[in-house]
C-alpha atoms as a PDB file:
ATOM      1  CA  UNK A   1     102.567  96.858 106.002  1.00  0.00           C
ATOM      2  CA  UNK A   2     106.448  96.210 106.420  1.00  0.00           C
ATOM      3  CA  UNK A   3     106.284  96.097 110.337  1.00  0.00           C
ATOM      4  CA  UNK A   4     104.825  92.767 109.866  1.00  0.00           C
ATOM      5  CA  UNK A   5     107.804  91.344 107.384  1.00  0.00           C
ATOM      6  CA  UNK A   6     110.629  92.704 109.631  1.00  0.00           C
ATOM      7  CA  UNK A   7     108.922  91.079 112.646  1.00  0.00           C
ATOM      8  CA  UNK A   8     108.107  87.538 110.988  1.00  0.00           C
ATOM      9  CA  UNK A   9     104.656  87.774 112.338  1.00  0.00           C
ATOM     10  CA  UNK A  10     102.236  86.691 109.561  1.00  0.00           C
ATOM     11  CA  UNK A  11      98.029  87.897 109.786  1.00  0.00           C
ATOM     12  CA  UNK A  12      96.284  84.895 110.385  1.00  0.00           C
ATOM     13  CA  UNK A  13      92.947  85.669 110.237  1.00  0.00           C
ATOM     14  CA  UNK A  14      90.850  86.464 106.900  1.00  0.00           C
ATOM     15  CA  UNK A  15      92.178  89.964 105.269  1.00  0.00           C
ATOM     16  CA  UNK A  16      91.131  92.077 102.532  1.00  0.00           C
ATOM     17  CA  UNK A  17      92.594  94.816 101.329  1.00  0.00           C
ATOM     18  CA  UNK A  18      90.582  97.920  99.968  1.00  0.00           C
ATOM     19  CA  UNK A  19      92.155 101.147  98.210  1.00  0.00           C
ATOM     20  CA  UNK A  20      90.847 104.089  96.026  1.00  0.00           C
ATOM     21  CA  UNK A  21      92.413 103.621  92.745  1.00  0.00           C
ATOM     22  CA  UNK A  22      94.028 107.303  92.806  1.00  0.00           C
ATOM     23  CA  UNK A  23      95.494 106.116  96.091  1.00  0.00           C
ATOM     24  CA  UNK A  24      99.673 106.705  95.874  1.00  0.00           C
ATOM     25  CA  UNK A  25      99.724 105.567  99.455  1.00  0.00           C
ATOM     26  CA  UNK A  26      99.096 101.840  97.741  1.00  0.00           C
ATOM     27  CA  UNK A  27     102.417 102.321  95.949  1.00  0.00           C
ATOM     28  CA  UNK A  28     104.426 104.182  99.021  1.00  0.00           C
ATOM     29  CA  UNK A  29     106.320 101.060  99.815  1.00  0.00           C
ATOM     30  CA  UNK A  30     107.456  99.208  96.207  1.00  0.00           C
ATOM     31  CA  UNK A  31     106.025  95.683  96.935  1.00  0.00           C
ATOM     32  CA  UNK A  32     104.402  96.256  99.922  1.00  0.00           C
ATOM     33  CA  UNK A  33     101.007  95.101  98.048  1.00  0.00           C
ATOM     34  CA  UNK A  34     102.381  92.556  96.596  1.00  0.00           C
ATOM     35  CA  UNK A  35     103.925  91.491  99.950  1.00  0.00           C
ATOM     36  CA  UNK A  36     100.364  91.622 101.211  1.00  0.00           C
ATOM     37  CA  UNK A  37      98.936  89.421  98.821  1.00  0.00           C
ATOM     38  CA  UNK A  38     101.304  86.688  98.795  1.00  0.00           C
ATOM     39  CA  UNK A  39     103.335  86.803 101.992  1.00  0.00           C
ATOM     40  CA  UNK A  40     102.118  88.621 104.950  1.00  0.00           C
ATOM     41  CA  UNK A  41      98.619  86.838 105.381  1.00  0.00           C
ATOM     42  CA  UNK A  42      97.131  83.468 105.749  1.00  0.00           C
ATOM     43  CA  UNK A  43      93.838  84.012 104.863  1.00  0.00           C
ATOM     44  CA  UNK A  44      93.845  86.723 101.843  1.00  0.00           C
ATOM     45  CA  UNK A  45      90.898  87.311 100.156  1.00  0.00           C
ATOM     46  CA  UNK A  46      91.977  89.764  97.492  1.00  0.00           C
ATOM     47  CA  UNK A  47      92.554  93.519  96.658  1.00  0.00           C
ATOM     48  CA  UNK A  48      89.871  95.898  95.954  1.00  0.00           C
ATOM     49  CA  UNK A  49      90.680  99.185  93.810  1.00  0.00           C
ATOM     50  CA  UNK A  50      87.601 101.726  94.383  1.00  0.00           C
ATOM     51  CA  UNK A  51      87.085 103.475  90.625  1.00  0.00           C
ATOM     52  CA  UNK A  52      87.843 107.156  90.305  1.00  0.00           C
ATOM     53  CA  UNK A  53      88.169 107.765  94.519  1.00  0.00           C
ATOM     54  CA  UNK A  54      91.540 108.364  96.308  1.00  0.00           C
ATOM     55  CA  UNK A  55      92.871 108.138  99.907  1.00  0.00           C
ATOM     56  CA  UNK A  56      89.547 108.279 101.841  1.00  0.00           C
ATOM     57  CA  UNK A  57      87.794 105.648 100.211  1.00  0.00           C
ATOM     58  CA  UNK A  58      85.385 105.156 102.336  1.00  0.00           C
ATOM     59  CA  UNK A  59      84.325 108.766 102.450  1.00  0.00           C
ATOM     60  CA  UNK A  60      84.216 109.731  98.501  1.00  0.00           C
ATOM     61  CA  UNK A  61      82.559 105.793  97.828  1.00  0.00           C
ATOM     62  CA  UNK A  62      80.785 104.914 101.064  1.00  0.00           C
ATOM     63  CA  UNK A  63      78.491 102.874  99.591  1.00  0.00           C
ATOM     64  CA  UNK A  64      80.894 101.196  97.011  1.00  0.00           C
ATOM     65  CA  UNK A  65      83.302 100.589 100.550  1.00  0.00           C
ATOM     66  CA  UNK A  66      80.560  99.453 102.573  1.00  0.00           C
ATOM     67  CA  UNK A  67      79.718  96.732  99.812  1.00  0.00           C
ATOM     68  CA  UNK A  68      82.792  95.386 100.022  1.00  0.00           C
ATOM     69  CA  UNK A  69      83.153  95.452 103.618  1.00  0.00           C
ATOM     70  CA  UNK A  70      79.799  93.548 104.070  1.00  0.00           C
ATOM     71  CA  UNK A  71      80.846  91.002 101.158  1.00  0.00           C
ATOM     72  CA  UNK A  72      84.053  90.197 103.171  1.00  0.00           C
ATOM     73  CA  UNK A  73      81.856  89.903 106.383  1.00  0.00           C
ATOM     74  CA  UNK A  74      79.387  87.653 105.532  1.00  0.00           C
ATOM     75  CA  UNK A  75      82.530  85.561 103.405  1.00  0.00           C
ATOM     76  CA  UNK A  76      83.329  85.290 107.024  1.00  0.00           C
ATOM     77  CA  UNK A  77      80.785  84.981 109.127  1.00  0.00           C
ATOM     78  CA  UNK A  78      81.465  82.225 111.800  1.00  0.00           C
ATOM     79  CA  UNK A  79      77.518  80.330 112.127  1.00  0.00           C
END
């Protein structure tokens, strides 16, 4: 995430941001998150913490992941 500050480049399309809640890469960089959430995008659409899972999310939860991926999709979905 802190490429992004040091380069003053903001995301500007939608974002989400989806973690395991065991996760300590979330936490690596004190503030990066919060960075995230405020700061570094436009268009954030919130932070998701997957219950009881750790780094790969998407392969302890996959169907808890893909829910949330296919929420933020069709949030998004240009008609």
């Amino acid at each position: 995430m802190g490429w992004f500050f040091i380069s003053g480049k903001k995301i500007e399309v939608p974002s989400t941001f989806i973690s395991g809640e065991k996760d300590w890469g979330t936490y690596q960089t004190p503030g990066g998150l919060e960075n995230l959430e405020s700061d570094l995008s436009t268009q954030y659409q919130g932070t998701h913490f997957v219950k009881d899972v750790g780094h790969w999310v998407q392969q302890e939860q996959p169907e808890a992941t893909s829910k949330l991926l296919i929420q933020f999709i069709n949030k998004n979905r240009q008609i």
